[in-house]
C-alpha atoms as a PDB file:
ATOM      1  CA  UNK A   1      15.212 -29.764 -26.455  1.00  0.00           C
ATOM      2  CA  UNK A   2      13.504 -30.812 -23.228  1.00  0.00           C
ATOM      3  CA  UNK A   3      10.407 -28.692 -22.250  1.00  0.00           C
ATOM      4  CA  UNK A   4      10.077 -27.550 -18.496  1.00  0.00           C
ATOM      5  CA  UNK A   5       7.161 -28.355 -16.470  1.00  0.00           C
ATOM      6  CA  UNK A   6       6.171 -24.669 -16.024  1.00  0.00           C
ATOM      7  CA  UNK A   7       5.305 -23.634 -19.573  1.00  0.00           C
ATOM      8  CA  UNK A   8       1.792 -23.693 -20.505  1.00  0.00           C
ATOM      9  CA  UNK A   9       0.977 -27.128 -22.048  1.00  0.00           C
ATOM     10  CA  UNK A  10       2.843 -29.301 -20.629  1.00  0.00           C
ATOM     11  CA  UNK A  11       1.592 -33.120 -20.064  1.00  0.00           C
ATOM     12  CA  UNK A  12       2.536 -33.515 -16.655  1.00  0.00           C
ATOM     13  CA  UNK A  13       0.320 -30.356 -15.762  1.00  0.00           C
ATOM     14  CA  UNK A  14      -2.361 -31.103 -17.975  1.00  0.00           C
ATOM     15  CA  UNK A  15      -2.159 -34.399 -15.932  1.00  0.00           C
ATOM     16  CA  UNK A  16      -2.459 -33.502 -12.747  1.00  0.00           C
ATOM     17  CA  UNK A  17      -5.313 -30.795 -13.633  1.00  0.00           C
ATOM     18  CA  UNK A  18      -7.327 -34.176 -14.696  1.00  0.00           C
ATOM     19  CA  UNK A  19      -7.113 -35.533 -11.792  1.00  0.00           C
ATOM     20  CA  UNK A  20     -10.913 -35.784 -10.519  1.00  0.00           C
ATOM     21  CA  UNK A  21     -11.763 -33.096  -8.303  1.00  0.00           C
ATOM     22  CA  UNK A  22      -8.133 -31.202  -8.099  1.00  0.00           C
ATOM     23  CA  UNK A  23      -9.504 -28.124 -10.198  1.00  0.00           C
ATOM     24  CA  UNK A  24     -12.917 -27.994  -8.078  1.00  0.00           C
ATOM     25  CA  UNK A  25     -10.465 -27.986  -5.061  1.00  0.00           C
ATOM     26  CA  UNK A  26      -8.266 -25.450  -5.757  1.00  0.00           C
ATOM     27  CA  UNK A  27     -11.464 -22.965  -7.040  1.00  0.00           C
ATOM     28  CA  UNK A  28     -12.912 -23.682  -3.236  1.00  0.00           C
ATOM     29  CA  UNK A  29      -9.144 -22.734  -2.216  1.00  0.00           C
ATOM     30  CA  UNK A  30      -9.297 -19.786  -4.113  1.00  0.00           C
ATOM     31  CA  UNK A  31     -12.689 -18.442  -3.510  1.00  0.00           C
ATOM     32  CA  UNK A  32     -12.104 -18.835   0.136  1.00  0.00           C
ATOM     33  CA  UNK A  33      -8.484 -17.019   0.100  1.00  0.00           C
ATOM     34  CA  UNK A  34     -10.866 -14.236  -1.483  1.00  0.00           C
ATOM     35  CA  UNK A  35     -13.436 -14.163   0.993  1.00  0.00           C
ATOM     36  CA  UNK A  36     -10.953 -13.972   4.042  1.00  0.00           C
ATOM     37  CA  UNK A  37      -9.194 -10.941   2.240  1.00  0.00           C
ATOM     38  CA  UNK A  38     -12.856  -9.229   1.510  1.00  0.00           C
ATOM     39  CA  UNK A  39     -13.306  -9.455   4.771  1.00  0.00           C
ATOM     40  CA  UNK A  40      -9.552  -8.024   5.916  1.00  0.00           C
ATOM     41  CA  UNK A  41     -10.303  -5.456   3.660  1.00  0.00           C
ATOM     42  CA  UNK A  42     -13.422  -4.296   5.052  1.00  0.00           C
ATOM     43  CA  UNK A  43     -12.868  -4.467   8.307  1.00  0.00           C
ATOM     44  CA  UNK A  44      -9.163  -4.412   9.532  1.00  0.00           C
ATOM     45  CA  UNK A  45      -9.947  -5.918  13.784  1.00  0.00           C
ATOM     46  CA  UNK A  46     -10.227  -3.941  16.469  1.00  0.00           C
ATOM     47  CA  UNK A  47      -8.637  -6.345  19.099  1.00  0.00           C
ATOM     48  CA  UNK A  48      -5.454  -6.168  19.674  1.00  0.00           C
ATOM     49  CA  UNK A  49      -2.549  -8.809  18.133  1.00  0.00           C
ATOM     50  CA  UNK A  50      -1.184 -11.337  20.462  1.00  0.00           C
ATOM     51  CA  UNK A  51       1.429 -13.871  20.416  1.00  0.00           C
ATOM     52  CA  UNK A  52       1.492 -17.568  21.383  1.00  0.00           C
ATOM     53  CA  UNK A  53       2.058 -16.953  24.824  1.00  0.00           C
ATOM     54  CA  UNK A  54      -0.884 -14.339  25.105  1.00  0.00           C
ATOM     55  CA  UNK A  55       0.613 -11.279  25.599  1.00  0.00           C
ATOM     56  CA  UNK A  56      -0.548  -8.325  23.447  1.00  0.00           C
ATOM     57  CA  UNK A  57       2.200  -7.538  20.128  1.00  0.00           C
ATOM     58  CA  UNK A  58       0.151  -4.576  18.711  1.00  0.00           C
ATOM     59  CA  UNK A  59      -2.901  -3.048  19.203  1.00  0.00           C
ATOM     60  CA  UNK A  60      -5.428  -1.067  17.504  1.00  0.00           C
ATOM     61  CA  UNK A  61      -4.733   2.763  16.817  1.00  0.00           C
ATOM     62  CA  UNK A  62      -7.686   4.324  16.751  1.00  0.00           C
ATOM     63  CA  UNK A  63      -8.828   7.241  14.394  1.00  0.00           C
ATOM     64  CA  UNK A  64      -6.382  10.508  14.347  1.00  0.00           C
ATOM     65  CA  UNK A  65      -6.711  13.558  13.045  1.00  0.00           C
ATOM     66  CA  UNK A  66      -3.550  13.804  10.375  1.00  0.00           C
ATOM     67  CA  UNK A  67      -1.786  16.812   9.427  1.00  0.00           C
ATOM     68  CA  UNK A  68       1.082  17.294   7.308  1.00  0.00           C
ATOM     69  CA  UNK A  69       3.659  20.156   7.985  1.00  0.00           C
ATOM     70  CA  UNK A  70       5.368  20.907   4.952  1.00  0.00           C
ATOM     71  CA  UNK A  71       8.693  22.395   5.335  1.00  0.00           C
ATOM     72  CA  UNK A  72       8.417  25.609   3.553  1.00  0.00           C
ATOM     73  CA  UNK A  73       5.916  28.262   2.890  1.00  0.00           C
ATOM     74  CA  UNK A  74       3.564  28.756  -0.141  1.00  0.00           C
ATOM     75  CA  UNK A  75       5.664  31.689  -1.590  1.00  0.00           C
ATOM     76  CA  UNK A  76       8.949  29.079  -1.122  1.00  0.00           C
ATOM     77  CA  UNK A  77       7.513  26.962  -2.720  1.00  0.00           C
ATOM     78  CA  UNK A  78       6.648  28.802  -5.704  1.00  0.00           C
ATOM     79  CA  UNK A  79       9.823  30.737  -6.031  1.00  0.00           C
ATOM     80  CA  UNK A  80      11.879  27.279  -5.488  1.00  0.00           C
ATOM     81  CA  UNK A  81       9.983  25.896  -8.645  1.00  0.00           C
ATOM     82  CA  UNK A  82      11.538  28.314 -10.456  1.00  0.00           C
ATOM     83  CA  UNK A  83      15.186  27.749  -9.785  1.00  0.00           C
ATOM     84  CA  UNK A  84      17.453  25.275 -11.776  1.00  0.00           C
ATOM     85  CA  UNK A  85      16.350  21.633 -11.738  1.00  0.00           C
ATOM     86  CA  UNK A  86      20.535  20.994  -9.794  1.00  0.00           C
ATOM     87  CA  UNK A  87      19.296  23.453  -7.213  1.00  0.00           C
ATOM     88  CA  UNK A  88      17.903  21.901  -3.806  1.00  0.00           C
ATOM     89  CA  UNK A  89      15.472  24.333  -3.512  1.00  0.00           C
ATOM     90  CA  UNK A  90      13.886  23.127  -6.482  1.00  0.00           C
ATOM     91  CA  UNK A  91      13.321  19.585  -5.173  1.00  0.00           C
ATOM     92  CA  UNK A  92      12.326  20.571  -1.703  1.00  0.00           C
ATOM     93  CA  UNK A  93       9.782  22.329  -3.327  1.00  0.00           C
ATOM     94  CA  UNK A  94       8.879  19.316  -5.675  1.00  0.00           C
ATOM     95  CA  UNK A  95       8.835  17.404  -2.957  1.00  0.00           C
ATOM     96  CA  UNK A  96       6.496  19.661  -0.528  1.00  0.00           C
ATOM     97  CA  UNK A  97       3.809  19.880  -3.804  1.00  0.00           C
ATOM     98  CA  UNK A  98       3.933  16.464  -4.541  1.00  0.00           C
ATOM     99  CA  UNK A  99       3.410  15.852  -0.508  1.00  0.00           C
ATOM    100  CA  UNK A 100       0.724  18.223  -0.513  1.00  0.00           C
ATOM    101  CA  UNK A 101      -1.131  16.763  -3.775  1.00  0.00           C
ATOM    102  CA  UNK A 102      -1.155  13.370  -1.734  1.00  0.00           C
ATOM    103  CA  UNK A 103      -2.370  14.392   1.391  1.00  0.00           C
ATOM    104  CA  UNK A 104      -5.442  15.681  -0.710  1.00  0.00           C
ATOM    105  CA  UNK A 105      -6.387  12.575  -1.986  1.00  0.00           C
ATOM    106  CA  UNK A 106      -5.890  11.250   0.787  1.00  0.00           C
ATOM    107  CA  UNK A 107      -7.665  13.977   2.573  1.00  0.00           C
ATOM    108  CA  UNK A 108      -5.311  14.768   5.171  1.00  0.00           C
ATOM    109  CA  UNK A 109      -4.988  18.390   6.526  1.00  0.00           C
ATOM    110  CA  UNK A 110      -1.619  20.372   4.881  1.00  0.00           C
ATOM    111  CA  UNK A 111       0.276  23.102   7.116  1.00  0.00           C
ATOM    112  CA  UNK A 112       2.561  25.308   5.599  1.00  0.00           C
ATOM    113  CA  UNK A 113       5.372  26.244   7.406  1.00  0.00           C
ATOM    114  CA  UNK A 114       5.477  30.220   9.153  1.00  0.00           C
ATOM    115  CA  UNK A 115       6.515  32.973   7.147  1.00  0.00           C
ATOM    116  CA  UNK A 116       7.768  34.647  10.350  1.00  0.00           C
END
C-alpha cells in the first residue's frame, strides 16, 4: 500500500521540514499573517477602497443607529407560539423572537410592529 504525502509522518515532509531555516520561515510567515489580521481586526480603515485605476470601489459607512422592525406585535407573537409547529404563524413568531434575542446581543434597538 503506498502512503500519500499528506498523512502525518511521511518522509518527504519530514524532509522538507529539515531543511535549514524552512520551519523558522514559515513561523515569521505565520506570525506576520497574525499581526496584519490583529490589526484588521482592530481597526477596520476608514479610507475608502479603490481599484487599480484609482477610482473609489467602496467607502467607509460610518456609525448608524440600527433598529429592527419586527413584523408582528408582542401579543402576536405570543399567541403565534402557541399554535401548531405546521402553522406559519408559529414560525413567524419563532422567527421575530429569535430576531429579537439577536439584536440584543448585538445591542441593536427592536420595534414591534403597531397594534393599530
Amino acid at each position: 500500500m503506498v502512503s500519500a504525502p499528506e498523512k502525518e509522518g511521511h518522509p518527504l515532509i519530514e524532509e522538507k521540514l529539515r531543511e535549514p531555516g524552512e520551519a523558522a520561515r514559515i513561523e515569521d510567515q505565520e506570525q506576520a499573517i497574525e499581526g496584519y489580521l490583529d490589526k484588521i481586526e482592530r481597526d477596520p480603515g476608514s479610507e475608502p477602497v479603490t481599484d487599480d485605476s484609482g477610482q473609489v470601489v467602496l467607502t467607509p459607512s460610518g456609525s448608524q443607529q440600527v433598529t429592527i422592525t419586527l413584523p408582528l406585535a408582542e401579543d402576536e407573537i405570543k399567541h403565534g407560539l402557541h399554535h401548531k409547529i405546521v402553522d406559519a404563524i408559529y414560525w413567524l413568531a419563532a422567527w421575530c423572537v429569535r430576531i429579537a434575542k439577536k439584536a440584543a446581543l448585538a445591542g441593536v434597538k427592536v420595534i414591534y410592529k403597531n397594534n393599530s
